[in-house]
Protein backbone atom coordinates (compact mmCIF):
# COMPACT_ATOMS: atom_id res chain seq x y z
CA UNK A 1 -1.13 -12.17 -0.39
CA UNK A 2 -2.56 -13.42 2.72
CA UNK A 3 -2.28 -9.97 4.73
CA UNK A 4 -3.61 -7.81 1.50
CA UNK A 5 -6.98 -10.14 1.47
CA UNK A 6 -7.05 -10.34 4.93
CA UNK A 7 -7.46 -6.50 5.26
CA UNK A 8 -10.18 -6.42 2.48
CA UNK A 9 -7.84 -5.49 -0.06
CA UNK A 10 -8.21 -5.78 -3.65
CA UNK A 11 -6.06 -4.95 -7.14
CA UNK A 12 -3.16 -2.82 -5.71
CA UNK A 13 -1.61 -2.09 -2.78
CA UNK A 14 2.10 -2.43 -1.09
CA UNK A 15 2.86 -4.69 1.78
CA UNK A 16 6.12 -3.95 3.53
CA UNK A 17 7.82 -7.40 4.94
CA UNK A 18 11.32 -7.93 6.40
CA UNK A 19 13.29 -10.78 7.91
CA UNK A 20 14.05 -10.82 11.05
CA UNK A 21 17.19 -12.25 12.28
CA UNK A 22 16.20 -15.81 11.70
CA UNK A 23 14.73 -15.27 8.41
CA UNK A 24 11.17 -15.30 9.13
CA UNK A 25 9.43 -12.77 7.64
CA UNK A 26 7.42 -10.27 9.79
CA UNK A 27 4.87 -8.09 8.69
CA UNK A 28 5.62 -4.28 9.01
CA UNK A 29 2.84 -2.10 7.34
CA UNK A 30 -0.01 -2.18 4.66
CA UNK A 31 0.12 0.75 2.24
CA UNK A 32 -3.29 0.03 0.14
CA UNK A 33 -2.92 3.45 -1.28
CA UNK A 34 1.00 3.53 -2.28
CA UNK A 35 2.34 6.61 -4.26
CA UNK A 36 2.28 6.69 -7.87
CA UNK A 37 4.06 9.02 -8.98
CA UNK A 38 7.03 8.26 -11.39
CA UNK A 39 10.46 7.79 -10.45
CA UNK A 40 9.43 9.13 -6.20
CA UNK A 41 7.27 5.77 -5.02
CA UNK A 42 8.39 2.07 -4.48
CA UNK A 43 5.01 1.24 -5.82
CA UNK A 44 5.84 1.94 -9.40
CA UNK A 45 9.45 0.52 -8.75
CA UNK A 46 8.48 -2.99 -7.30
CA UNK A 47 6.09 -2.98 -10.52
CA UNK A 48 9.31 -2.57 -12.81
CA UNK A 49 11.59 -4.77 -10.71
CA UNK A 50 9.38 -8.03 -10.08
CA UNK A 51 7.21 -7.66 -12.97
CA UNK A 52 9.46 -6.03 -15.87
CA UNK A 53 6.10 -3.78 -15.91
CA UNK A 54 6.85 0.24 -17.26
CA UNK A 55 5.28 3.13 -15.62
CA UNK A 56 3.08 3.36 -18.38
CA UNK A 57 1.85 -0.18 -18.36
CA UNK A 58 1.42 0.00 -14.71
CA UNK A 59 -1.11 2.54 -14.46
CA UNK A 60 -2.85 1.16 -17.18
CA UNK A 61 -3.09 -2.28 -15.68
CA UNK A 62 -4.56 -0.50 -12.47
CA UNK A 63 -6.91 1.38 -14.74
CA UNK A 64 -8.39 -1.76 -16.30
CA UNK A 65 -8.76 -3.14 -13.21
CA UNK A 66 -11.29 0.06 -11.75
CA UNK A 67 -12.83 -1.21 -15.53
CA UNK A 68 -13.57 -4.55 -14.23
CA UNK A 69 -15.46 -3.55 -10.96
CA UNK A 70 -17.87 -1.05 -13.18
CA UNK A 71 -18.78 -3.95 -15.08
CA UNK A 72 -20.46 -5.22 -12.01
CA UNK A 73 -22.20 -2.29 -10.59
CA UNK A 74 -25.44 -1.34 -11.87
CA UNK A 75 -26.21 1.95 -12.34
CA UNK A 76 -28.69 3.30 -9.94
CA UNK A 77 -30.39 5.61 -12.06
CA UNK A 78 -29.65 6.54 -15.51
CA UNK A 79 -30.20 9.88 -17.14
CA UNK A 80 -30.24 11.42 -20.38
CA UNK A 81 -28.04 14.60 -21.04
CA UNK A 82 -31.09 16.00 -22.97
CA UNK A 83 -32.76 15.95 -20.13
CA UNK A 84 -30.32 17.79 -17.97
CA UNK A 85 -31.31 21.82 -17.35
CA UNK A 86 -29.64 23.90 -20.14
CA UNK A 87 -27.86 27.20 -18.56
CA UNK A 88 -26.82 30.09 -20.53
CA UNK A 89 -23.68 31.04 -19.97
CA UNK A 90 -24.40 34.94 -20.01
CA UNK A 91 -26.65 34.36 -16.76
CA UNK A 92 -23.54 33.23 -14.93
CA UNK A 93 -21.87 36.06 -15.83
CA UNK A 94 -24.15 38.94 -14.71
């Protein structure tokens, strides 16, 4: 956890650690952006081996979190979508 906040990083990411011969662990790599894809990534397989979390349950945990942050931002301008321009579709057309 140390190396993931260290680099800035926050709600997911992969960390890639072996032993070395002694059985000290030694970083290798920070992937802050691992694959997601079902059944291809170790992402989504760590998920189901550590934390008995599904695919499913995975992405929606990581989804929540994106939630969170949004909560925080304030928007920097708000709109109304009646006041957006209205465009007729025939004029794209011709």
């Amino acid at each position: 956890m140390k190396v993931f906040e260290a680099l800035g990083a926050r709600d997911y990411g992969r960390i890639d650690i072996r032993l070395d011969g002694t059985g000290v662990p030694q970083f290798l790599e920070a992937n802050l952006l691992p694959s997601l894809l079902a059944g291809y990534g170790n992402f989504p397989k760590a998920c189901l081996l550590n934390l008995n979390l599904s695919y499913g349950d995975m992405i929606l945990a990581i989804t929540k979190l994106g939630f969170e942050h949004t909560k925080t931002l304030a928007p920097k301008h708000s709109y109304s979508p009646s006041k957006l321009p209205v465009m007729n579709t025939l004029e794209l057309v011709s």
